[in-house]
N, C-alpha and C. Protein backbone atom coordinates (compact mmCIF):
# COMPACT_ATOMS: atom_id res chain seq x y z
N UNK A 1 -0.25 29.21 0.38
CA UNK A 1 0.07 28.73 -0.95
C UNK A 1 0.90 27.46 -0.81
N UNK A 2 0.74 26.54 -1.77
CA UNK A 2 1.60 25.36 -1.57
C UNK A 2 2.75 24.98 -2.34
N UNK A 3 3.52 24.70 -1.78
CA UNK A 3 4.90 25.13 -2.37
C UNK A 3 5.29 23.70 -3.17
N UNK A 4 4.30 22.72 -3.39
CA UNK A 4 4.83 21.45 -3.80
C UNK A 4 3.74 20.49 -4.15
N UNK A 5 3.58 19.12 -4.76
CA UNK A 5 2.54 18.42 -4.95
C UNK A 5 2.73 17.01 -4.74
N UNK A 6 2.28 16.38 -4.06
CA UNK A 6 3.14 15.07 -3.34
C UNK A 6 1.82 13.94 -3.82
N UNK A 7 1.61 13.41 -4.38
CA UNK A 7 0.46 12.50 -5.62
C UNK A 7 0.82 11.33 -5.99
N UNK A 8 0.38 10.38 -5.70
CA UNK A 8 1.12 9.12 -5.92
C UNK A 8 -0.72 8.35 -6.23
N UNK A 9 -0.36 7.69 -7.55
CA UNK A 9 -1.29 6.79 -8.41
C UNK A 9 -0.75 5.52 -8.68
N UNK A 10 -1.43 4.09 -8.47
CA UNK A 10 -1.41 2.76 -8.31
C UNK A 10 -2.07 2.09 -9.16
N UNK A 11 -1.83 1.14 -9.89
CA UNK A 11 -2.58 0.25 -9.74
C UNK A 11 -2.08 -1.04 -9.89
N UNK A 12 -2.26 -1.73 -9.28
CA UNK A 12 -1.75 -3.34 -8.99
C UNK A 12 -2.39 -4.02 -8.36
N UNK A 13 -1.27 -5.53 -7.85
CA UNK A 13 -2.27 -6.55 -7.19
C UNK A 13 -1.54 -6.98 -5.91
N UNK A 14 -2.30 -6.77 -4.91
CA UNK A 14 -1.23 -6.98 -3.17
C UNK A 14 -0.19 -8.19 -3.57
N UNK A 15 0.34 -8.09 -2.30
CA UNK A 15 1.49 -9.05 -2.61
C UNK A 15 1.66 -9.80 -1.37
N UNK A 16 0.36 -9.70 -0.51
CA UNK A 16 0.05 -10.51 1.12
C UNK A 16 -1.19 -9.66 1.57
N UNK A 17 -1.93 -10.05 2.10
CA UNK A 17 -2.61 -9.92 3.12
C UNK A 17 -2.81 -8.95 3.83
N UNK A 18 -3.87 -8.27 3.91
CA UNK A 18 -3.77 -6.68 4.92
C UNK A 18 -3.31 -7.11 6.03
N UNK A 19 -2.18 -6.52 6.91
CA UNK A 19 -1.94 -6.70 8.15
C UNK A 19 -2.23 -5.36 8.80
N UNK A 20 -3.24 -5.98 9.59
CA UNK A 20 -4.39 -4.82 10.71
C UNK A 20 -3.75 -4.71 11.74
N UNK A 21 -3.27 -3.33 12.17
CA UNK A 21 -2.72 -2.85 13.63
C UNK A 21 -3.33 -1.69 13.94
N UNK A 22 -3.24 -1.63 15.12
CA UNK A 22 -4.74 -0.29 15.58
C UNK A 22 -3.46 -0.15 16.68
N UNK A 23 -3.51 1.62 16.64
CA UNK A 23 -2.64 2.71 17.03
C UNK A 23 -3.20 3.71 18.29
N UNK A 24 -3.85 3.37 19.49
CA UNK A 24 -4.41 4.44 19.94
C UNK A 24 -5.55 4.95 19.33
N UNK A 25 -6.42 3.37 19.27
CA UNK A 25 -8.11 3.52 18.26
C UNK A 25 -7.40 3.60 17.14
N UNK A 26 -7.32 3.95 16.28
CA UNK A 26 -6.98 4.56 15.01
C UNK A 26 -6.26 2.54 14.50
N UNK A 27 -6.89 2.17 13.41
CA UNK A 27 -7.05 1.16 12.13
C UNK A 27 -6.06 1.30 11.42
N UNK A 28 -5.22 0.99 10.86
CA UNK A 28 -3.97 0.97 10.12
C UNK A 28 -4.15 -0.28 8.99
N UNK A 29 -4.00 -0.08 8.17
CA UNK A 29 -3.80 -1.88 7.19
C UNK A 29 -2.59 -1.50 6.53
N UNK A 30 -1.67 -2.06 6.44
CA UNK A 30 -0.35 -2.14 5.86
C UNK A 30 -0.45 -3.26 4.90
N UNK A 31 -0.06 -3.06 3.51
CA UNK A 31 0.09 -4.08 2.99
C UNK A 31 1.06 -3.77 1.48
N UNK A 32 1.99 -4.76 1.10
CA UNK A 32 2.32 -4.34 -0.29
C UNK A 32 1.56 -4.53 -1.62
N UNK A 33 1.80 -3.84 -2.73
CA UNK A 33 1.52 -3.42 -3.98
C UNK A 33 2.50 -4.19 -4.67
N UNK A 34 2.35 -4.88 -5.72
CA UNK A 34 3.04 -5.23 -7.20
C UNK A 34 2.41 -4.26 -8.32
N UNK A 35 3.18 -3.19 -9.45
CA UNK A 35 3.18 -2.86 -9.95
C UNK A 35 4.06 -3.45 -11.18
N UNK A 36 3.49 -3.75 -12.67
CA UNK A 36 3.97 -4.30 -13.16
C UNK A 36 4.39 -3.56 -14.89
N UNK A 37 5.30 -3.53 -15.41
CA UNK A 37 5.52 -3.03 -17.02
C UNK A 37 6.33 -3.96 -17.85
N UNK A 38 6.62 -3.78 -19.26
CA UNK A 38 7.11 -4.60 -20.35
C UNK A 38 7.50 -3.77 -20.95
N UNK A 39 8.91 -4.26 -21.03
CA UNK A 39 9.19 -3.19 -22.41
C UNK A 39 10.19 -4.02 -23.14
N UNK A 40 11.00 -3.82 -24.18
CA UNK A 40 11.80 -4.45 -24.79
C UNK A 40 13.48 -3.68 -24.45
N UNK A 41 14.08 -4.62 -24.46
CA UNK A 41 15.36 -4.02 -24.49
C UNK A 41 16.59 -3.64 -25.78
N UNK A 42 17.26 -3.06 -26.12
CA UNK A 42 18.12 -2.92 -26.98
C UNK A 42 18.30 -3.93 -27.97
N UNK A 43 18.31 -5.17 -27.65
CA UNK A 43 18.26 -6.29 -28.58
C UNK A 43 16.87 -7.28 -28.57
N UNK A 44 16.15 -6.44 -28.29
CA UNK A 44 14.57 -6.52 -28.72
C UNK A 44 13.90 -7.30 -28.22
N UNK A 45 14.54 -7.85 -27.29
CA UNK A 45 14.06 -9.41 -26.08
C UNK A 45 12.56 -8.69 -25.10
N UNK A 46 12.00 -9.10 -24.40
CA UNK A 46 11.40 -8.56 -24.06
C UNK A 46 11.29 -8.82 -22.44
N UNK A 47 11.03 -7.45 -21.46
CA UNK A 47 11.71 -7.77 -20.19
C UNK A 47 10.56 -7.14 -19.49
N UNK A 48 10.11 -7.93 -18.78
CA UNK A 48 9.19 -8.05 -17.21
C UNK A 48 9.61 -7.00 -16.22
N UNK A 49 9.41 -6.03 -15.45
CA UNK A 49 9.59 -5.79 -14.38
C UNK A 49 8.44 -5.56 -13.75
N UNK A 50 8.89 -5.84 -11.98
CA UNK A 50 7.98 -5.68 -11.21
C UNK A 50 8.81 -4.77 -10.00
N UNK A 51 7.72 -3.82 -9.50
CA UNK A 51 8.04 -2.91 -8.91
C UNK A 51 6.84 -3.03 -7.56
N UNK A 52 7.46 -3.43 -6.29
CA UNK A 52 7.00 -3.02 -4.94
C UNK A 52 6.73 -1.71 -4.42
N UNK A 53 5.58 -1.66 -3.96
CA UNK A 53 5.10 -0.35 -3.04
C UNK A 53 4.92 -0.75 -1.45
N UNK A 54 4.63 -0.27 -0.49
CA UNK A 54 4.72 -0.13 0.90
C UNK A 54 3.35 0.83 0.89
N UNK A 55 2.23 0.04 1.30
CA UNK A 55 0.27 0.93 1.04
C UNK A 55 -0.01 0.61 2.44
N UNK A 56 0.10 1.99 2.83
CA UNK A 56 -0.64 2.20 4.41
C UNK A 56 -2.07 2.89 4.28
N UNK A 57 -3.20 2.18 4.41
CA UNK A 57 -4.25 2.99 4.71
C UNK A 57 -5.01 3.08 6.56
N UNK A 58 -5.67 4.19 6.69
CA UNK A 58 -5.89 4.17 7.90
C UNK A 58 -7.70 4.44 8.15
N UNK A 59 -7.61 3.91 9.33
CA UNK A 59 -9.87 4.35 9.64
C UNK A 59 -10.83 3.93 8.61
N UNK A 60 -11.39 4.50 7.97
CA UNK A 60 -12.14 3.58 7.29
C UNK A 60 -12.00 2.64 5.73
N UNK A 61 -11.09 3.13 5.16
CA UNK A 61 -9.94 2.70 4.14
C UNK A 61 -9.08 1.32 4.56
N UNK A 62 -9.00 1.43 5.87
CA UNK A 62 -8.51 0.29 6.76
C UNK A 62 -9.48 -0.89 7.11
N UNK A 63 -10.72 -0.21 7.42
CA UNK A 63 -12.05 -1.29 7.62
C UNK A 63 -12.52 -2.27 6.02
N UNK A 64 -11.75 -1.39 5.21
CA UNK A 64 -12.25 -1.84 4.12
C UNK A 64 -10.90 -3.08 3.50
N UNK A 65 -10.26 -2.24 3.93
CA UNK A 65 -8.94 -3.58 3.13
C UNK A 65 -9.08 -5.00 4.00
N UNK A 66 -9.46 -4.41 5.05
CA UNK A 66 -9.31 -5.75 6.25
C UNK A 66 -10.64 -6.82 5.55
N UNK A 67 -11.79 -5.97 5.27
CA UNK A 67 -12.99 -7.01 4.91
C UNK A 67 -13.04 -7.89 3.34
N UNK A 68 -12.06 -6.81 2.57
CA UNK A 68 -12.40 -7.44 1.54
C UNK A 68 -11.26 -7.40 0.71
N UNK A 69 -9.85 -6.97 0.98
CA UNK A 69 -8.70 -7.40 0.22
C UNK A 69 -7.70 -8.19 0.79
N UNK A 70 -7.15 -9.20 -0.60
CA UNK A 70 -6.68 -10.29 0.07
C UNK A 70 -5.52 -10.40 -0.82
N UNK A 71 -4.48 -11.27 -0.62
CA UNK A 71 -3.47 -11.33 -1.15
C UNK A 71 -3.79 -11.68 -2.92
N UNK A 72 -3.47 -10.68 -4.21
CA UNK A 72 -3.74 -11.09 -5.43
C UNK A 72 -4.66 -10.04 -5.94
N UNK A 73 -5.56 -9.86 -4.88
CA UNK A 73 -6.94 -8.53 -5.40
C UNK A 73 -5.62 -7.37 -6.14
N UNK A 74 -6.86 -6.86 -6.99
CA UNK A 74 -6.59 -5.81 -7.89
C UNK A 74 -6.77 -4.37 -7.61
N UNK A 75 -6.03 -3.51 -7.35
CA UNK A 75 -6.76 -1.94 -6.84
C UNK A 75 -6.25 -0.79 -7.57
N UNK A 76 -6.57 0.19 -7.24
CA UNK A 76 -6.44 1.28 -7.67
C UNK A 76 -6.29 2.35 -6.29
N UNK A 77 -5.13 2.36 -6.19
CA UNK A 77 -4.55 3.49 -4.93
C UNK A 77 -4.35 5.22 -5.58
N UNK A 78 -4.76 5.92 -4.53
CA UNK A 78 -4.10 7.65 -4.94
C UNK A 78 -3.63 7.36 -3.22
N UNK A 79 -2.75 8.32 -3.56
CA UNK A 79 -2.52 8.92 -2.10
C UNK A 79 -1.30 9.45 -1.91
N UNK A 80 -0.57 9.68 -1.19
CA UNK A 80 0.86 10.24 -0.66
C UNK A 80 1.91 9.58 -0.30
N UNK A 81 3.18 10.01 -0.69
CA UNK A 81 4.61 9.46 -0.43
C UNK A 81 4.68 9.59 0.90
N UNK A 82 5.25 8.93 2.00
CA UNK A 82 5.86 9.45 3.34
C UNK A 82 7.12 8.42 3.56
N UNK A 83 8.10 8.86 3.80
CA UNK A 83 9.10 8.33 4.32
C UNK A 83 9.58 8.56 6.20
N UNK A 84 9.94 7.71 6.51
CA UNK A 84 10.18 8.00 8.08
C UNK A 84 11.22 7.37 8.64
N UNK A 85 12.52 7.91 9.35
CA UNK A 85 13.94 7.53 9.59
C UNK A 85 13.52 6.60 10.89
N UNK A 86 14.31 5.83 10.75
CA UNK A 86 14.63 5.33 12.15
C UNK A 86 15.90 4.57 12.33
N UNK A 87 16.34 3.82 13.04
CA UNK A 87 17.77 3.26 13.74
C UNK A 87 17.40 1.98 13.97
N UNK A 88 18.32 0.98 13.07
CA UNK A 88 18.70 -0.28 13.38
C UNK A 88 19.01 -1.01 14.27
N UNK A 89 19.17 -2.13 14.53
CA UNK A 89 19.67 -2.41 15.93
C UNK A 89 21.59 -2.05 15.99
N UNK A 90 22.02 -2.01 15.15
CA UNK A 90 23.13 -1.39 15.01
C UNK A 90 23.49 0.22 15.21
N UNK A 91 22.22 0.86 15.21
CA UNK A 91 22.18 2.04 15.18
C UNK A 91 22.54 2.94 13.83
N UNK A 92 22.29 1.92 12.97
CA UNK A 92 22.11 2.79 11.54
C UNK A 92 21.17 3.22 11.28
N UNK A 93 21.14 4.67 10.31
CA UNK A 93 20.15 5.15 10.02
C UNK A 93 19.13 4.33 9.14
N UNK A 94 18.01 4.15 9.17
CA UNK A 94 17.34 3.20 8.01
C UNK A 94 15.83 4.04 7.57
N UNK A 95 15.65 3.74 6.27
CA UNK A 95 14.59 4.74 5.70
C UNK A 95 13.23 3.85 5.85
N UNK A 96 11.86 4.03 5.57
CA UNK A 96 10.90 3.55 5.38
C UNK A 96 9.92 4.05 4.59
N UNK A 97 9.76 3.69 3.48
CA UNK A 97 8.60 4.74 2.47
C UNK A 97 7.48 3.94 2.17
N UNK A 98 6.55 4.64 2.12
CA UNK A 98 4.71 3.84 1.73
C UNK A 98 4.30 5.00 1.16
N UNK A 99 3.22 4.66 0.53
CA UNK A 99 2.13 5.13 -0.02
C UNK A 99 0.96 5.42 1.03
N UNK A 100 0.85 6.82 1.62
CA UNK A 100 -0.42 6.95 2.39
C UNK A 100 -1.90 6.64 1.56
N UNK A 101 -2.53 6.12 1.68
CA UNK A 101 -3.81 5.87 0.48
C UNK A 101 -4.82 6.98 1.04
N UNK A 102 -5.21 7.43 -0.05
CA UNK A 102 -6.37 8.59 0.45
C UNK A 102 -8.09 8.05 -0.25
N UNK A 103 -7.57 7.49 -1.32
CA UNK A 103 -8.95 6.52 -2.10
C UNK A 103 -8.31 5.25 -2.36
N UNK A 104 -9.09 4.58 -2.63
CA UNK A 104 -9.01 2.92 -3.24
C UNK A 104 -10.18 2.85 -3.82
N UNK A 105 -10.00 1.97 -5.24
CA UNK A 105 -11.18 1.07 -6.02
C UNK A 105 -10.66 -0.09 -5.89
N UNK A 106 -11.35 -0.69 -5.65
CA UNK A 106 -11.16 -2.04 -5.87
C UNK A 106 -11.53 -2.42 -7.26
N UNK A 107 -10.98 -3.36 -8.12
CA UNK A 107 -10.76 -3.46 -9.29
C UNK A 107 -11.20 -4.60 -9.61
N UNK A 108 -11.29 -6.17 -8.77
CA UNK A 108 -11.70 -7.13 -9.13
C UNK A 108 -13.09 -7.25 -9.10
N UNK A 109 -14.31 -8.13 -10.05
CA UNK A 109 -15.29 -8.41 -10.01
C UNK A 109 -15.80 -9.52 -9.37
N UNK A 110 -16.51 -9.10 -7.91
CA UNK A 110 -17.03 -10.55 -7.41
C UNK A 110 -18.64 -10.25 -7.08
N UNK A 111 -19.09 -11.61 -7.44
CA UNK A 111 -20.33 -11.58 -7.71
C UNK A 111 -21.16 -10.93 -5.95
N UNK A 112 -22.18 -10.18 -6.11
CA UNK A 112 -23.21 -9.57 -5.51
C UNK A 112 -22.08 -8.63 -4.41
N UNK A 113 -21.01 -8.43 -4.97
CA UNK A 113 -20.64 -6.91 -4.32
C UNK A 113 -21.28 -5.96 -4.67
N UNK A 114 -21.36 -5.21 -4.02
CA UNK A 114 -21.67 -3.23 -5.07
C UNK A 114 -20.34 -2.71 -4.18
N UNK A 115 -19.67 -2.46 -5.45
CA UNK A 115 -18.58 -1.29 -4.61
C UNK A 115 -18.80 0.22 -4.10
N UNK A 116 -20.19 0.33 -4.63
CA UNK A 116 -20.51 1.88 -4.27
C UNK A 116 -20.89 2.14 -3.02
N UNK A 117 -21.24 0.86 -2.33
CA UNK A 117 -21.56 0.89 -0.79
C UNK A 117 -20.26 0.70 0.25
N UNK A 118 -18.99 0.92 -0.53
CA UNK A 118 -17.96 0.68 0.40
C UNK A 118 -16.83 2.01 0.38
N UNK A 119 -17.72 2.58 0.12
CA UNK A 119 -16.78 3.88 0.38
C UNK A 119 -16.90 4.42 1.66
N UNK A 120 -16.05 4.55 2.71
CA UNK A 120 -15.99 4.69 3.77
C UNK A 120 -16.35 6.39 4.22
N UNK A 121 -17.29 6.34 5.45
CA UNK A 121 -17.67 7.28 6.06
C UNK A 121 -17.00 8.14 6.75
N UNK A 122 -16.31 7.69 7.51
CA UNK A 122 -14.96 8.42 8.41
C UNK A 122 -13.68 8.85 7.28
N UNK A 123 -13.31 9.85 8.37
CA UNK A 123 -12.12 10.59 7.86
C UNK A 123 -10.79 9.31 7.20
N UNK A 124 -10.40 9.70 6.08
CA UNK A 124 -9.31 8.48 5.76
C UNK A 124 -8.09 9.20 5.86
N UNK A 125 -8.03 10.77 6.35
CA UNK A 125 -6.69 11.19 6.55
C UNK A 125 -5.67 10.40 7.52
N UNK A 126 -4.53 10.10 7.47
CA UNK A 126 -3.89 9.67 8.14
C UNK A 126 -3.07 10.60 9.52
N UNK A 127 -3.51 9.76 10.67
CA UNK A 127 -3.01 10.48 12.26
C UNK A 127 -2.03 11.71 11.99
N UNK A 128 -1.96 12.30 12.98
CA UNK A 128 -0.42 12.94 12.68
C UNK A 128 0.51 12.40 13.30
N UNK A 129 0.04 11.70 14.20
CA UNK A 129 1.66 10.71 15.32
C UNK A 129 2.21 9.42 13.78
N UNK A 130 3.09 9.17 14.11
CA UNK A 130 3.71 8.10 13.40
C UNK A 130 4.29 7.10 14.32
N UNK A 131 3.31 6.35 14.32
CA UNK A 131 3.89 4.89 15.19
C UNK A 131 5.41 4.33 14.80
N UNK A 132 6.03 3.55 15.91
CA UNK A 132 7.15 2.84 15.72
C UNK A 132 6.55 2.14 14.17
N UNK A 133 8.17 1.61 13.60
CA UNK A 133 7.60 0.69 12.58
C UNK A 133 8.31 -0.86 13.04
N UNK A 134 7.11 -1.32 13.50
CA UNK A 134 7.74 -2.97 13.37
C UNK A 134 8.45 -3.65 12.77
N UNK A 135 9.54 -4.82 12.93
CA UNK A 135 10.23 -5.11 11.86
C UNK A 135 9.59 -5.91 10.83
N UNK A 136 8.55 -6.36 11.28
CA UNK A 136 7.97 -6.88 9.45
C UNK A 136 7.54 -5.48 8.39
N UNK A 137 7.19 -4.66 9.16
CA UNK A 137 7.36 -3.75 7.73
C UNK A 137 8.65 -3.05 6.95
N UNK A 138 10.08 -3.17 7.78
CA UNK A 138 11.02 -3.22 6.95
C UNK A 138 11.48 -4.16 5.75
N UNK A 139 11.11 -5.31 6.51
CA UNK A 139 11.49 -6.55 5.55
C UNK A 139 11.06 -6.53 4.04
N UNK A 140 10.47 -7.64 3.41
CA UNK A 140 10.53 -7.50 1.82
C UNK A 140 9.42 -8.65 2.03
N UNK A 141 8.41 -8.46 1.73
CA UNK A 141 7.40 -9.57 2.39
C UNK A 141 6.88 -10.60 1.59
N UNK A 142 8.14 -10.61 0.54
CA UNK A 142 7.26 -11.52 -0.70
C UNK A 142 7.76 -13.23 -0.14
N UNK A 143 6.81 -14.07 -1.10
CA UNK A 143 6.94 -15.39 -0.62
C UNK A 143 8.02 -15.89 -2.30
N UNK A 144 7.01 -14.84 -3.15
CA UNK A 144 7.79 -15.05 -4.60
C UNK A 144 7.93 -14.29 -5.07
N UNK A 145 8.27 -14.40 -6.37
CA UNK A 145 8.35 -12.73 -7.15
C UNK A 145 7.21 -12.39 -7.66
N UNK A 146 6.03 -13.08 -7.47
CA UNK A 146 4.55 -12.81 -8.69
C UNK A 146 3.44 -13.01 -6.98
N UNK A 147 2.93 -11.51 -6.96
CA UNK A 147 2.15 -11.69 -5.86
C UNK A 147 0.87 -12.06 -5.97
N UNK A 148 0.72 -13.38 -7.11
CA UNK A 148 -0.59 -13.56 -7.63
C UNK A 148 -0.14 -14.63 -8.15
């Protein structure tokens, strides 16, 4: 029985470039998410936020971001929270959280795609080892605040 439900739904527009690292065979694409809302505030002004994600997909979910998403594309992520500790060069504790992706749509329209032919064949579960995390994926990888 499962004692919990761990579900995480997307949709936004990258905020760089899939960066492809392969783990012991195994495809990885790391890349961030902009998630965006409006709402008004107390004195009725109206206020922008944008909210960063951390989108790890792996194997064939990975073959796919690498071929055809690019910094700005539009998607539609499900998948899972994971966080993973590690130590600074100071030796502080430091956190790391992403979005494991289990599906993706791609959302933008480009002429003579079919997206129905890119749903990947191989398993898109993610390894059970958890690689080191490099320091560009701690960082904050924006160039601006509008990843588009």
């Amino acid at each position: 029985m499962a004692s919990g439900v761990n579900k995480v739904i997307l949709v936004g527009n990258l905020g760089k470039d899939p960066d492809i690292q392969v783990f012991e065979n195994v495809k990885k694409a790391s890349f961030t998410l902009a998630t965006d809302e409006s709402y008004r505030d107390r004195e009725g002004n109206k206020v922008d936020r944008v909210e960063w994600h951390n989108i790890g997909m792996w194997r064939g979910l990975a073959d796919i971001a690498a071929q055809y998403l690019k910094k700005g594309s539009k998607v539609y992520i499900e998948g899972k929270l994971r966080t993973r500790q590690y130590q600074d060069e100071a030796g502080k504790n430091r956190y790391f959280t992403e979005v494991i992706a289990d599906n993706m749509v791609m959302l933008d329209r480009r002429e003579g795609m079919n997206t129905e032919t890119l749903r990947p064949t191989a398993s898109i579960d993610a390894p059970v080892f958890d690689p080191p995390l490099p320091p560009s994926d701690i960082e904050t990888p924006m160039d601006d605040d509008l990843p588009f």
